[in-house]
PDB file of N, CA and C in Angstrom:
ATOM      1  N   UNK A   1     -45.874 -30.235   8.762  1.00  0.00           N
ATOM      2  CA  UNK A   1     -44.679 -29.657   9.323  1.00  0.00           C
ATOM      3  C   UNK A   1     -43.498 -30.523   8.889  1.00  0.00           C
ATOM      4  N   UNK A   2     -42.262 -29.815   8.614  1.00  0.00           N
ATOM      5  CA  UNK A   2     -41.111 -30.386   7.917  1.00  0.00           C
ATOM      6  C   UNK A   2     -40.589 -31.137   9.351  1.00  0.00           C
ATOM      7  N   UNK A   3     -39.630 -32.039   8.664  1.00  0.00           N
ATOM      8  CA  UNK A   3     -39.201 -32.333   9.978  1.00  0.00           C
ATOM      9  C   UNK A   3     -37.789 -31.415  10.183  1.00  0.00           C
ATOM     10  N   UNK A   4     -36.980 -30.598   9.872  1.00  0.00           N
ATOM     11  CA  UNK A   4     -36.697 -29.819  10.367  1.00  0.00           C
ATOM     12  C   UNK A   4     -37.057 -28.645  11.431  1.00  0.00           C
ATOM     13  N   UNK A   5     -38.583 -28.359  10.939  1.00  0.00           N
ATOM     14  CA  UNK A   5     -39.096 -27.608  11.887  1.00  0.00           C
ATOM     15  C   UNK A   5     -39.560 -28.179  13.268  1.00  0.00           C
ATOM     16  N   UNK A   6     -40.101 -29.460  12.984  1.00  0.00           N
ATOM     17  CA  UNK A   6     -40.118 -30.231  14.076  1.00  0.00           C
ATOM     18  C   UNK A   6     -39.082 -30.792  15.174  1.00  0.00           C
ATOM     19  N   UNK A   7     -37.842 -30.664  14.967  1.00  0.00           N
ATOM     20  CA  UNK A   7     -36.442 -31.157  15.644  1.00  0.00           C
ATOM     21  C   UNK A   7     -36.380 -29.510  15.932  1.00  0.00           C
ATOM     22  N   UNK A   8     -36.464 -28.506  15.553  1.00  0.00           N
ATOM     23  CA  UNK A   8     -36.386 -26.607  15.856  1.00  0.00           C
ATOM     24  C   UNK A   8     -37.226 -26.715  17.228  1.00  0.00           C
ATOM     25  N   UNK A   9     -38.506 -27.214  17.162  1.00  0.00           N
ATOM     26  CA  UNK A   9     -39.417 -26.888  18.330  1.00  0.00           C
ATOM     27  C   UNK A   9     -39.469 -28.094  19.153  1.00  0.00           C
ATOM     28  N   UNK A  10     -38.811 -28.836  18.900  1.00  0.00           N
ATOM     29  CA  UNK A  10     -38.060 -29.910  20.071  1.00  0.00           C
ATOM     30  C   UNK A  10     -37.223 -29.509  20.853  1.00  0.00           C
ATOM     31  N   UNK A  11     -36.002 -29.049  20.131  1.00  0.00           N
ATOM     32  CA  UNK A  11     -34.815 -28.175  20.826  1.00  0.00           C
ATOM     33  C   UNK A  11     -35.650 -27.129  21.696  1.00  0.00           C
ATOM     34  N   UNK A  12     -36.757 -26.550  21.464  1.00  0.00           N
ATOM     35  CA  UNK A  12     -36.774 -25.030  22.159  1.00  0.00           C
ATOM     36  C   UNK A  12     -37.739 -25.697  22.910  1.00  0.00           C
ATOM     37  N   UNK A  13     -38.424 -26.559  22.901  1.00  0.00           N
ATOM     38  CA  UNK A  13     -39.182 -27.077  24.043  1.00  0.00           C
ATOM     39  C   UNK A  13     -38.324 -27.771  25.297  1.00  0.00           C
ATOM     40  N   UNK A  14     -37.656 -28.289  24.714  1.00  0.00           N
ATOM     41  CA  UNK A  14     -36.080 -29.191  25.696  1.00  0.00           C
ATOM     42  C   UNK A  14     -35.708 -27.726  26.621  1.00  0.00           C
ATOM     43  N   UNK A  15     -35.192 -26.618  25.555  1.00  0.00           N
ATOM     44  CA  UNK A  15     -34.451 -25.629  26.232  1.00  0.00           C
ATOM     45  C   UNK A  15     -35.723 -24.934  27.389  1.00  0.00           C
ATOM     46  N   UNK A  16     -36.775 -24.830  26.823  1.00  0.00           N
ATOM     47  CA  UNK A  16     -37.641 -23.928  27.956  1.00  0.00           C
ATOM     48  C   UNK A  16     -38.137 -25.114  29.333  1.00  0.00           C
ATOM     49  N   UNK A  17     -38.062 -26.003  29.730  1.00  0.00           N
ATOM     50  CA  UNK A  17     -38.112 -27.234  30.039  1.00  0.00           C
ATOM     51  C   UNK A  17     -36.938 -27.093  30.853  1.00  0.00           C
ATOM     52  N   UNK A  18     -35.506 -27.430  30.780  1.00  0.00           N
ATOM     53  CA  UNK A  18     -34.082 -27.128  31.484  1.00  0.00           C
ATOM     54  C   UNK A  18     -34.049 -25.760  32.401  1.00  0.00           C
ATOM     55  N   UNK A  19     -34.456 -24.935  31.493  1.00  0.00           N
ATOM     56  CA  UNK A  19     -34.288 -23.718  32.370  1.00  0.00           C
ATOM     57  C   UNK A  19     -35.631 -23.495  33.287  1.00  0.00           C
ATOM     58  N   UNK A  20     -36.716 -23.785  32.691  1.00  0.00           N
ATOM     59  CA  UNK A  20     -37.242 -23.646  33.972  1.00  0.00           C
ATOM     60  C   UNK A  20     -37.358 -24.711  35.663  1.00  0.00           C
ATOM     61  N   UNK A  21     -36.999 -25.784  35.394  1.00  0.00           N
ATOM     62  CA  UNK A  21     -36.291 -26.877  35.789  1.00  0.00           C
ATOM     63  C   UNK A  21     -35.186 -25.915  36.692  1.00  0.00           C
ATOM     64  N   UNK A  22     -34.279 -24.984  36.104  1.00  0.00           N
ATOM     65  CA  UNK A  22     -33.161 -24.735  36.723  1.00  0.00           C
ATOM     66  C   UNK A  22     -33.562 -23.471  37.883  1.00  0.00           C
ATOM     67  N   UNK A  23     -34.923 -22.204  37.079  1.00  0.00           N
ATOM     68  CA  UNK A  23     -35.422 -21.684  38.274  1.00  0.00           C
ATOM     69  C   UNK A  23     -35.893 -21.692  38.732  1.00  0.00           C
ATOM     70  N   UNK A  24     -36.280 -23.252  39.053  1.00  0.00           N
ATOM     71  CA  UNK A  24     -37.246 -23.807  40.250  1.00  0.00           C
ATOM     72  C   UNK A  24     -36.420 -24.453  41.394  1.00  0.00           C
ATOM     73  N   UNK A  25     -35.283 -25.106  41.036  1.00  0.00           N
ATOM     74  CA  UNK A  25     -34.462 -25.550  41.787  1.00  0.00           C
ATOM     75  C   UNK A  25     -33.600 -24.587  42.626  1.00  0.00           C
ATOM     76  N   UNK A  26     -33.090 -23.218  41.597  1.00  0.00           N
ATOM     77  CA  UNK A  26     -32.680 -21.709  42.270  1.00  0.00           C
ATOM     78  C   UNK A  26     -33.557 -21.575  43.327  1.00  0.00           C
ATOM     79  N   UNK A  27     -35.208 -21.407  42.824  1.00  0.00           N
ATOM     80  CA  UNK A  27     -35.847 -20.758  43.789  1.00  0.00           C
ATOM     81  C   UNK A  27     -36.009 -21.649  45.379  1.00  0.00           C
ATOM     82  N   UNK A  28     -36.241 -22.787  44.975  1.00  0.00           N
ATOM     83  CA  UNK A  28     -36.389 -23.862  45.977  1.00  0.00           C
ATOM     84  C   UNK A  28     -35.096 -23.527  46.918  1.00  0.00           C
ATOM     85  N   UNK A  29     -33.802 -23.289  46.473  1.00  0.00           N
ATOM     86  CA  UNK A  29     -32.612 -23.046  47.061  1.00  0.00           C
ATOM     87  C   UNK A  29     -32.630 -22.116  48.005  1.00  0.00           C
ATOM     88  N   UNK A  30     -33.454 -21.019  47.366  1.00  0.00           N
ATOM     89  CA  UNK A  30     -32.933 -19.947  48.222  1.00  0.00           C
ATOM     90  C   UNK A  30     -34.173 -19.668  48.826  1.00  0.00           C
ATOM     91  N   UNK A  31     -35.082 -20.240  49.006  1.00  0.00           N
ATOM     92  CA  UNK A  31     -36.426 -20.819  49.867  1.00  0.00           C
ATOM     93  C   UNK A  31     -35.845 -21.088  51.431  1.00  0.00           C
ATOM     94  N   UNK A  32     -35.151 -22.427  50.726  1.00  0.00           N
ATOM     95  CA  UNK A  32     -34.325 -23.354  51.977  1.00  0.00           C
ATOM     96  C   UNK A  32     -33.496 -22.307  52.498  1.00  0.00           C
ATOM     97  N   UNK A  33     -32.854 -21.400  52.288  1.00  0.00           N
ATOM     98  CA  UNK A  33     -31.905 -20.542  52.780  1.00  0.00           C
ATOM     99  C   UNK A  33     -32.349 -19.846  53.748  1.00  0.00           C
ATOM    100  N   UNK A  34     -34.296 -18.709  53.450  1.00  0.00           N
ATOM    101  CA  UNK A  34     -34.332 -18.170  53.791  1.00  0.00           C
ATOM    102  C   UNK A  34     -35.108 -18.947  54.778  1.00  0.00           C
ATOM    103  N   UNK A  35     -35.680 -20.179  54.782  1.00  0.00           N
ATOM    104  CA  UNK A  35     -35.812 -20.393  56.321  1.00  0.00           C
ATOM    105  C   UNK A  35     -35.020 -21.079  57.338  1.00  0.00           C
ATOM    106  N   UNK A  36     -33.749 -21.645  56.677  1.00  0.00           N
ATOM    107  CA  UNK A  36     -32.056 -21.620  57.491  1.00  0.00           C
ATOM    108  C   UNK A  36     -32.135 -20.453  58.453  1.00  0.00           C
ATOM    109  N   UNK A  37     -32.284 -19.089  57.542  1.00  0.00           N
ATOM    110  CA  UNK A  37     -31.722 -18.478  58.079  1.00  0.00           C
ATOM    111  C   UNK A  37     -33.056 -17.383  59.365  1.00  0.00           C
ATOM    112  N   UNK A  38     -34.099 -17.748  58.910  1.00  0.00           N
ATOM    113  CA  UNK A  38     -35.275 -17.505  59.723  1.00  0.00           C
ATOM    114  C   UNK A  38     -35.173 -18.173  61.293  1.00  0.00           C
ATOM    115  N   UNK A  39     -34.864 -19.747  61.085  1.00  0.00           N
ATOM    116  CA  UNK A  39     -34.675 -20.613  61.989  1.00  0.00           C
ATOM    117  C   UNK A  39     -33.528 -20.349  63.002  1.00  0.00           C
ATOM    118  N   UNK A  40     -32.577 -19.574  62.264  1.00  0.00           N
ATOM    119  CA  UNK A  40     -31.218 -19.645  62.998  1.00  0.00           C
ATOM    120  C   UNK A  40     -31.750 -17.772  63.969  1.00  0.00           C
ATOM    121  N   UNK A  41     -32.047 -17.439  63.709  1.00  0.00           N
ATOM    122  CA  UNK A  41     -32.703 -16.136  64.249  1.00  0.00           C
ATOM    123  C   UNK A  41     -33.581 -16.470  65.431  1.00  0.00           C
ATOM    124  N   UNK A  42     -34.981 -17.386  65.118  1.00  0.00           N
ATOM    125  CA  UNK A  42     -35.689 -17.715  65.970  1.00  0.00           C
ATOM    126  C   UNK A  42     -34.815 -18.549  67.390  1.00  0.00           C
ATOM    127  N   UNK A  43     -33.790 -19.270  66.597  1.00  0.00           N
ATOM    128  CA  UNK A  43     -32.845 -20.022  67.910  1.00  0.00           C
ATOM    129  C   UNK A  43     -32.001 -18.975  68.950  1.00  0.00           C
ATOM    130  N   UNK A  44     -31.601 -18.073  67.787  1.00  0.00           N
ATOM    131  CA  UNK A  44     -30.726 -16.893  68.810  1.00  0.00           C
ATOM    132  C   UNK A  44     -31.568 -15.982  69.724  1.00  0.00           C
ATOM    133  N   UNK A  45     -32.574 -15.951  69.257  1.00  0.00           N
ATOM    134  CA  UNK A  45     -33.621 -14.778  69.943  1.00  0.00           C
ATOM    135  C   UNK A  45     -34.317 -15.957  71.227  1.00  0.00           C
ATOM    136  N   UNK A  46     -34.062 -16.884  71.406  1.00  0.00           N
ATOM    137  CA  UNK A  46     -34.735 -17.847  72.359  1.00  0.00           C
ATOM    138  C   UNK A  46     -33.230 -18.419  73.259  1.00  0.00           C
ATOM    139  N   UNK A  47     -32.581 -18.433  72.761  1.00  0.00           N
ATOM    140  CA  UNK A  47     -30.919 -18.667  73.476  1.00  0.00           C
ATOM    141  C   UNK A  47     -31.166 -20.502  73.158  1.00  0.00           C
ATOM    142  N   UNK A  48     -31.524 -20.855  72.399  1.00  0.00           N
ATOM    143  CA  UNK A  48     -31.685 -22.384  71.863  1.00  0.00           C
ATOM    144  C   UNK A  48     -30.215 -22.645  70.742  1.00  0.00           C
ATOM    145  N   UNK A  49     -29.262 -23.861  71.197  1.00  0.00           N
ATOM    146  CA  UNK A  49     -28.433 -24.134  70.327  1.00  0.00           C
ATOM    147  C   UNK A  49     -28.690 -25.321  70.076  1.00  0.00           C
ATOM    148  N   UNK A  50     -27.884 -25.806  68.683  1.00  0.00           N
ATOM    149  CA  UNK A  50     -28.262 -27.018  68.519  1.00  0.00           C
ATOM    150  C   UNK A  50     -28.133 -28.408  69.269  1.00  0.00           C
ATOM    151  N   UNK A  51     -26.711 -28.291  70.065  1.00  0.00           N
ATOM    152  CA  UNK A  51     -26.644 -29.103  70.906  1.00  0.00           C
ATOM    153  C   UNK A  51     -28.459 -29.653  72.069  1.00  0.00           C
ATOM    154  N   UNK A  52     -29.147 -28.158  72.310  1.00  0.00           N
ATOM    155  CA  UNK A  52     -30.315 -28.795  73.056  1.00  0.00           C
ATOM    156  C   UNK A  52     -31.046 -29.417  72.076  1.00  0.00           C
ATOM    157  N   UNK A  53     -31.021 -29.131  70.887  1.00  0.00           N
ATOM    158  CA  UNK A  53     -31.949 -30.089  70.262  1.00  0.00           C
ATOM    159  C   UNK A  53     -31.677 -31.464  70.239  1.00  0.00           C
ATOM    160  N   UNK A  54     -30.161 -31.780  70.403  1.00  0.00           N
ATOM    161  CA  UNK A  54     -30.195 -33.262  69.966  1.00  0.00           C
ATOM    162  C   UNK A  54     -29.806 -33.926  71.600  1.00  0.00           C
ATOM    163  N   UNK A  55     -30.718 -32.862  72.125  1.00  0.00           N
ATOM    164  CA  UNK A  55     -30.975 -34.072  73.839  1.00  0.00           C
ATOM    165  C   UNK A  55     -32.402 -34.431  74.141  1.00  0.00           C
TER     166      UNK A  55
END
């Protein structure tokens, strides 16, 4: 293998590597969101605010 072709499938290994890197961190994000927002439901449906938690 030339080394041109070799620095080609470096770059595209780097690039598939970043991006999936990036929709794991998306997904992780909006993971955290949806049990923010699971949590904040379970508190309203129980009449729990945060103030009782931090007594």
């Amino acid at each position: 293998m030339g080394e041109p072709r070799y620095q080609d499938l470096i770059r595209s290994l780097n690039h598939l590597f970043l991006e999936t890197e990036r929709d794991t961190e998306a997904l992780t994000a909006a993971q955290r969101q949806r049990v923010i927002e699971e949590i904040k439901v379970l508190m309203n449906q129980h009449g729990v605010t945060i103030e009782d938690l931090s007594d």
